[in-house]
Protein backbone atom coordinates (compact mmCIF):
# COMPACT_ATOMS: atom_id res chain seq x y z
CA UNK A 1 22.80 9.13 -17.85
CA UNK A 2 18.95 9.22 -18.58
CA UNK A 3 17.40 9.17 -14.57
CA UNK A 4 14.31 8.79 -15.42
CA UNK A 5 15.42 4.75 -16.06
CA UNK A 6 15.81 4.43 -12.67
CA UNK A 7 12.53 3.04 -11.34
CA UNK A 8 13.39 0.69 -9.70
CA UNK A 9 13.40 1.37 -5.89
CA UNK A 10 16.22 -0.78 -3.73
CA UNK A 11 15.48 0.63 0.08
CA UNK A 12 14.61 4.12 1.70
CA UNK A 13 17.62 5.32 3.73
CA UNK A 14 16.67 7.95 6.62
CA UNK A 15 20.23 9.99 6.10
CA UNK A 16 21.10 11.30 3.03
CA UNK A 17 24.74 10.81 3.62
CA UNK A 18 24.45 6.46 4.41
CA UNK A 19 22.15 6.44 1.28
CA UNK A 20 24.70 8.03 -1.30
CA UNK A 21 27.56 5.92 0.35
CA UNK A 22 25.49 3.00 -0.45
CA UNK A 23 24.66 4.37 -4.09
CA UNK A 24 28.55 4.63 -4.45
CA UNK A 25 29.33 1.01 -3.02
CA UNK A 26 26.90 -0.56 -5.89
CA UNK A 27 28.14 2.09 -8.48
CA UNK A 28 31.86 0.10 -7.57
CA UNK A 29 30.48 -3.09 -7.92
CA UNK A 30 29.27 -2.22 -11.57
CA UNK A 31 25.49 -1.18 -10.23
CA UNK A 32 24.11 2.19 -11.75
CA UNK A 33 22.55 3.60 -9.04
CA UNK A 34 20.90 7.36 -7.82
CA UNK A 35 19.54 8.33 -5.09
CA UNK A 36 16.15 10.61 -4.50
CA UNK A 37 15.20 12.53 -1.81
CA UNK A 38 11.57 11.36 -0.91
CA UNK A 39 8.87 13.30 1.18
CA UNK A 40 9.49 13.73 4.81
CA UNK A 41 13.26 14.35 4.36
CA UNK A 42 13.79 10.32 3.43
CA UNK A 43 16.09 8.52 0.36
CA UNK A 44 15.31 6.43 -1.90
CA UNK A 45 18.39 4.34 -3.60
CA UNK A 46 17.13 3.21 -7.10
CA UNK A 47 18.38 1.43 -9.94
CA UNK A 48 18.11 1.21 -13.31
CA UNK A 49 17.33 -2.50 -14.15
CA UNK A 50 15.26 -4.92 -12.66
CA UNK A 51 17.82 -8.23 -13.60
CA UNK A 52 20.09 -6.17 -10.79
CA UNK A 53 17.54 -5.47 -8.07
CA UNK A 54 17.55 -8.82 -6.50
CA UNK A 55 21.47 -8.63 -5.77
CA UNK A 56 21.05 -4.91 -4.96
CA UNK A 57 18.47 -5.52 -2.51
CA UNK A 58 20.99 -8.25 -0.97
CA UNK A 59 23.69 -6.12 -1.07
CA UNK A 60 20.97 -3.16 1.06
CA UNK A 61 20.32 -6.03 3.65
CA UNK A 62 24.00 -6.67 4.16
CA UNK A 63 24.58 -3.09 4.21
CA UNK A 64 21.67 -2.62 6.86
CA UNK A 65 23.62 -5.05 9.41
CA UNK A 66 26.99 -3.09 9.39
CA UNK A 67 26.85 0.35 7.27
CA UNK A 68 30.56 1.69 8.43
CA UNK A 69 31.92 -1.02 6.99
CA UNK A 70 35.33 -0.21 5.91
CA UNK A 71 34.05 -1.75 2.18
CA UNK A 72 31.60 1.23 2.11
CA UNK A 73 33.76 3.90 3.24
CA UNK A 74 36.12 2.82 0.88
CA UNK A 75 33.54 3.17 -1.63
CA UNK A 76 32.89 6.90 -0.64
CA UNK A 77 36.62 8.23 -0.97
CA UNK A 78 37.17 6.56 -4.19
CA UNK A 79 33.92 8.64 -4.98
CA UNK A 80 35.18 11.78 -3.18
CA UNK A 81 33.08 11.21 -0.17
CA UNK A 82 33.82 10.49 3.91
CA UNK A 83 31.76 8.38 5.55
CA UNK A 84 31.28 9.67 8.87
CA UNK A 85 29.52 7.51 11.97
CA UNK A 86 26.92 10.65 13.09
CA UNK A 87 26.19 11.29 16.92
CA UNK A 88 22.61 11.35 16.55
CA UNK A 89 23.01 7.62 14.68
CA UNK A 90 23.71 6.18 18.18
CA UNK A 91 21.52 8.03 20.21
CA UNK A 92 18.45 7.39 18.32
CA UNK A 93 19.57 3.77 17.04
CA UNK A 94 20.45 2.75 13.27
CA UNK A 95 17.41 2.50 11.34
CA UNK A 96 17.18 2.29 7.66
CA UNK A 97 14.14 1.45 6.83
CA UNK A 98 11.48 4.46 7.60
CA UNK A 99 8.47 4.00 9.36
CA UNK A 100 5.60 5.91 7.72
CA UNK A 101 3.44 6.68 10.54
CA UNK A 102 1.97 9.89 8.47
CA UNK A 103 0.19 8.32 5.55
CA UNK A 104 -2.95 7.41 4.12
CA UNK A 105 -2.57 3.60 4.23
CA UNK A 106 -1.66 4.31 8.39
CA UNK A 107 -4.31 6.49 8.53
CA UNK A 108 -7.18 4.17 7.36
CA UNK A 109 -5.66 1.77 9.55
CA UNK A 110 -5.92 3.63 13.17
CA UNK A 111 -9.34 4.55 12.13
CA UNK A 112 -10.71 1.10 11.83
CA UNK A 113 -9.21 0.12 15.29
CA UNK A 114 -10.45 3.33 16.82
CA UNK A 115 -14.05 2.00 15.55
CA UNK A 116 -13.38 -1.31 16.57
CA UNK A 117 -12.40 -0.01 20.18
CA UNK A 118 -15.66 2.08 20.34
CA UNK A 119 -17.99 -0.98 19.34
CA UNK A 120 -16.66 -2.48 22.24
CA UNK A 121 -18.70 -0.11 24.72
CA UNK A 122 -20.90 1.42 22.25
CA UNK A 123 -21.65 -0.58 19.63
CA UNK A 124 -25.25 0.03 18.99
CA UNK A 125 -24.07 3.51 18.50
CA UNK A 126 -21.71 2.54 16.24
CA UNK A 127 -24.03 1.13 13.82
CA UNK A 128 -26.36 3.67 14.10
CA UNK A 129 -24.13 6.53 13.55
CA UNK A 130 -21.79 4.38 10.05
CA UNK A 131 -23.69 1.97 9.12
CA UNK A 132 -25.49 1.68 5.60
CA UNK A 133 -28.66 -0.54 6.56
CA UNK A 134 -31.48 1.13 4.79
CA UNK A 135 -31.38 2.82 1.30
CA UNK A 136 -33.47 5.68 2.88
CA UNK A 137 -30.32 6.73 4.75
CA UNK A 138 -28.93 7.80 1.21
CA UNK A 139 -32.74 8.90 -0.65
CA UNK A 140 -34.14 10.49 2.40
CA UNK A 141 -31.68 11.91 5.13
CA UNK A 142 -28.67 12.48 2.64
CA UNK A 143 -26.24 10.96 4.41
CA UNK A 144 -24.16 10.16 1.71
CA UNK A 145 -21.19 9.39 3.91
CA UNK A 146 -22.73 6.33 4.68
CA UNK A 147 -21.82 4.77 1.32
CA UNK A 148 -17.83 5.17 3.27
CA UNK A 149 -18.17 4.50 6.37
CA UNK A 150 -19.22 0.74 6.09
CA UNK A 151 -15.47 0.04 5.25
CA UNK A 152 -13.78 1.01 9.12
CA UNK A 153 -16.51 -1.32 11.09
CA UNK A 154 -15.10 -4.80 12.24
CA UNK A 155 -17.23 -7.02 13.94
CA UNK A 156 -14.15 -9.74 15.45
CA UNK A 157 -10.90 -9.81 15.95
CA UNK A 158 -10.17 -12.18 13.10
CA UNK A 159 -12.32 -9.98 10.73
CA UNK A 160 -10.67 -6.72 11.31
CA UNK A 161 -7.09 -8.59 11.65
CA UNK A 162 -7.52 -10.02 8.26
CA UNK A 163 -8.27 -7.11 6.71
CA UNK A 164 -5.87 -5.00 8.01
CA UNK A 165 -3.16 -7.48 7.17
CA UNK A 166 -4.11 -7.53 3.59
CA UNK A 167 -4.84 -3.40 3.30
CA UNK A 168 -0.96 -2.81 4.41
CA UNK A 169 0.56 -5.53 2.35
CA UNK A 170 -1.25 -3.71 -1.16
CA UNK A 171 -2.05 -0.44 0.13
CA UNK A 172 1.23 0.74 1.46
CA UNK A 173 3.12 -0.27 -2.09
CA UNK A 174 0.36 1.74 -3.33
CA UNK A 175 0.85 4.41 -1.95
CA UNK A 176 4.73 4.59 -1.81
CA UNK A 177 4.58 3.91 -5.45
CA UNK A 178 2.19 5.32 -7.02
CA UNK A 179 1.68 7.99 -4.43
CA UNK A 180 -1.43 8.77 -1.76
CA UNK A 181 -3.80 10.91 -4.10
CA UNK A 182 -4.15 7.49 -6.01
CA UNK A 183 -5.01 5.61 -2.67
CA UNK A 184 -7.35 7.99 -1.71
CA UNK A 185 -9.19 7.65 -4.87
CA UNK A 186 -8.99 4.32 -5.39
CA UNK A 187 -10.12 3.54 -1.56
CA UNK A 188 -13.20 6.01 -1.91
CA UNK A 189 -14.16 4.60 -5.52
CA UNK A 190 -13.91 1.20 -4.23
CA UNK A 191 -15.60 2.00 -1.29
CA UNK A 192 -18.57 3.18 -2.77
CA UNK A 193 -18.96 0.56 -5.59
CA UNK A 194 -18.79 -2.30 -2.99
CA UNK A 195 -20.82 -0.81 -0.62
CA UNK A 196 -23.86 0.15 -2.57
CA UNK A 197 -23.45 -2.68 -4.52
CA UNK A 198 -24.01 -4.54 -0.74
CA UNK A 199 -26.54 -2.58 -0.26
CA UNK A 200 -28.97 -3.12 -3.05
CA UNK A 201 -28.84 -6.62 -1.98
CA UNK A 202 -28.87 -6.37 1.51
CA UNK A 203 -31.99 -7.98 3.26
CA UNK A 204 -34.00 -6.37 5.83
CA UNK A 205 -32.56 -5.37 9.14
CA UNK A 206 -29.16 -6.94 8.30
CA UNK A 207 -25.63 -4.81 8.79
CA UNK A 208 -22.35 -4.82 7.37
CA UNK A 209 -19.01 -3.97 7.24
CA UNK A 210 -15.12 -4.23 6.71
CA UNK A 211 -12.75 -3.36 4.62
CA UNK A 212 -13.11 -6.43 2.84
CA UNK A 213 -14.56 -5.06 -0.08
CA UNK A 214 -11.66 -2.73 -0.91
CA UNK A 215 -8.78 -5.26 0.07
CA UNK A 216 -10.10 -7.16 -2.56
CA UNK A 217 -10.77 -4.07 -5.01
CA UNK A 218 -7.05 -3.15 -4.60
CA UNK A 219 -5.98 -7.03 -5.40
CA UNK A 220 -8.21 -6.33 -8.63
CA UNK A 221 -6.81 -3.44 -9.55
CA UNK A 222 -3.08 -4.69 -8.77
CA UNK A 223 -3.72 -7.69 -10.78
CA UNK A 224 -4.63 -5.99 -14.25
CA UNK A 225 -1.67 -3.76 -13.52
CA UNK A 226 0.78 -6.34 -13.24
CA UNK A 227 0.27 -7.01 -16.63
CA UNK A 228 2.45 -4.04 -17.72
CA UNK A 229 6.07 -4.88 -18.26
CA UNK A 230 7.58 -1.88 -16.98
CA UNK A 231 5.69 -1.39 -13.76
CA UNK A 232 8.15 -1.33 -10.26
CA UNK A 233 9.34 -4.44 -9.25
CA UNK A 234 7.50 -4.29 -5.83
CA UNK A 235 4.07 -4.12 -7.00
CA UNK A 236 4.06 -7.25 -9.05
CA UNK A 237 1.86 -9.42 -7.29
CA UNK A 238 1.51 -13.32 -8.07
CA UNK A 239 -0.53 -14.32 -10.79
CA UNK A 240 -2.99 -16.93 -9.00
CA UNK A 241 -3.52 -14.17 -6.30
CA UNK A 242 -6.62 -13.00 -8.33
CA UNK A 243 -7.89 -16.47 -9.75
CA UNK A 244 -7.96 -17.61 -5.95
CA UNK A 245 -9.73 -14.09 -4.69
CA UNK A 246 -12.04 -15.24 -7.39
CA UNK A 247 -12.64 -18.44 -5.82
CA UNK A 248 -12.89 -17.10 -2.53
CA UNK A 249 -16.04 -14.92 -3.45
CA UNK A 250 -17.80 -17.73 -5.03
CA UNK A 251 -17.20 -19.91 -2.31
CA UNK A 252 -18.77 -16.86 0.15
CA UNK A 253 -22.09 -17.47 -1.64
CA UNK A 254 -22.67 -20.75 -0.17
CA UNK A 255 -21.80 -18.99 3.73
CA UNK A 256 -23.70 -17.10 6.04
CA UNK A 257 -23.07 -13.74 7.21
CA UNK A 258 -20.54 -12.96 4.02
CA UNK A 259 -20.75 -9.74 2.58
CA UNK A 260 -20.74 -11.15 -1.15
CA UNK A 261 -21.74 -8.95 -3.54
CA UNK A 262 -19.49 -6.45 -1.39
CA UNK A 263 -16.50 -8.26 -2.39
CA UNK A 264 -18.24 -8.77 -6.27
CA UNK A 265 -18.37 -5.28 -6.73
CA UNK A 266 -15.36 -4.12 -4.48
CA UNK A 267 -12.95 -6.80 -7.22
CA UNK A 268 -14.95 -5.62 -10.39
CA UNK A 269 -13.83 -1.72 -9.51
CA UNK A 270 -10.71 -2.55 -8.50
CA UNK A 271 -9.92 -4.42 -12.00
CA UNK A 272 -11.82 -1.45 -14.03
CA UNK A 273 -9.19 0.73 -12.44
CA UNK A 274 -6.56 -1.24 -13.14
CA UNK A 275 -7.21 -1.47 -16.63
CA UNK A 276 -7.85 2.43 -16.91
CA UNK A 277 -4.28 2.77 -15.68
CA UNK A 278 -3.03 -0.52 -17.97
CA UNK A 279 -2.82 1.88 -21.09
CA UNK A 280 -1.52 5.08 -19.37
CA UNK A 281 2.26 6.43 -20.00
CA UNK A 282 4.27 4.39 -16.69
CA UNK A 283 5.19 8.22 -15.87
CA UNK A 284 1.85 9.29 -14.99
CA UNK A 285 0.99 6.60 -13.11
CA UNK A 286 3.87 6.51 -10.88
CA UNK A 287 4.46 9.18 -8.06
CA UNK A 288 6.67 12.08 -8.51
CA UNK A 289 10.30 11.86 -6.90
């Protein structure tokens, strides 16, 4: 059996034990499946064919709602294995699903509210200290930072819950998938592109911020990737995604107080990403275990 077919990710178990009983349950219902241990002591149950994943992924639900059913441990013995129900599974509650409260995409996330919190009392501050409002903050005073720290400031509640939204439903596939150095880059790469590119338009004495710019640089960069044929079932994204961020932008040049050429630039270096990684081998682009 040739593992490295398996790509395609079903669920992430928390015990290794419930996540090879359920690899054994689809194996008996004629569903290769393996199981990898993932970082922070989680498993992943994987599969070798997309055309299954849909029913496997039904099959994880069901198997989420009752997991000592008798159909599963009966799955187990014929496979040599005893499904036991654990102590610790009832005193901490049955979760399959893990949270991932240490990453990256989490990370980013409890920064921008932390920011958000402090321009509440201390907003002027705020600016003063991230914000990229004059080009002699870069040429003169070095603060090259600045070209970063754009991205975590919010201005309203419906800004900074938009964006947030959107940056967990492609960042954390990104990272899962294709693993947190390639976040990172592609946040600080995207970062700076949209930002300057704000910035050599910005007029005099205005301010900006948001993540905006990124969220749309990772929808870029997810869109020219979902052209390959092999890539992970869960980081397809719809086709008309990008044609309607498209029309989004253009519409934002006929608003006030959009940060357009942000969004321009944070798209374009998002899609030149995406086709840098179009013609790379699937196992370099895709995280390691």
């Amino acid at each position: 059996m040739n593992y490295d077919n398996f790509t395609f990710e079903v669920g992430v178990i928390a015990h290794k034990d419930l996540a090879l009983t359920f690899a054994d349950y689809l194996v008996s219902i004629n569903i290769n499946a393996i199981v990898r241990e993932k970082l922070g002591g989680n498993y992943s149950v994987c599969v070798d064919n997309e055309l299954v994943l849909y029913r496997a992924q039904t099959e994880f639900a069901e198997f989420a709602r009752d997991p000592l059913n008798q159909k599963y441990k009966k799955a187990a013995w014929q496979r040599g294995r005893v499904l036991r129900k654990r102590p610790e599974i009832k005193a901490r509650g049955f979760t399959l699903f893990s949270i991932e409260l240490i990453s990256f995409t989490t990370a980013v996330e409890a920064v921008c509210v932390l920011v958000y919190l402090l321009m509440f009392v201390a907003k002027p501050w705020v600016i003063e200290a991230l914000g990229l409002y004059d080009s002699r903050l870069i040429s003169e005073d070095f603060a090259l930072y600045r070209l970063i720290t754009p991205a975590f400031m919010h201005f309203s509640i419906m800004h900074i819950g938009f964006n947030l939204v959107m940056w967990e439903a492609f960042a954390r596939p990104i990272e899962r998938y294709l693993g947190t150095v390639k976040l990172i880059g592609l946040f600080v790469l995207i970062a700076l592109l949209s930002n300057i590119a704000q910035l050599w338009f910005l007029p005099t004495g205005a301010v900006f911020g948001g993540m905006s710019g990124v969220v749309y640089g990772l929808i870029g960069y997810m869109a020219v990737l979902s052209l390959r044929k092999d890539l992970p079932y869960k980081l397809y994204i719809p086709k008309g995604l990008f044609t309607v961020s498209l029309l989004f932008i253009a519409l934002g040049f006929f608003m006030d107080g959009i940060a357009n050429f942000c969004h321009l630039g944070g798209i374009a270096a998002g899609a030149l990403c995406g086709f840098i990684d179009l013609k790379r081998p699937l196992e370099r682009i895709l995280k390691k275990g």
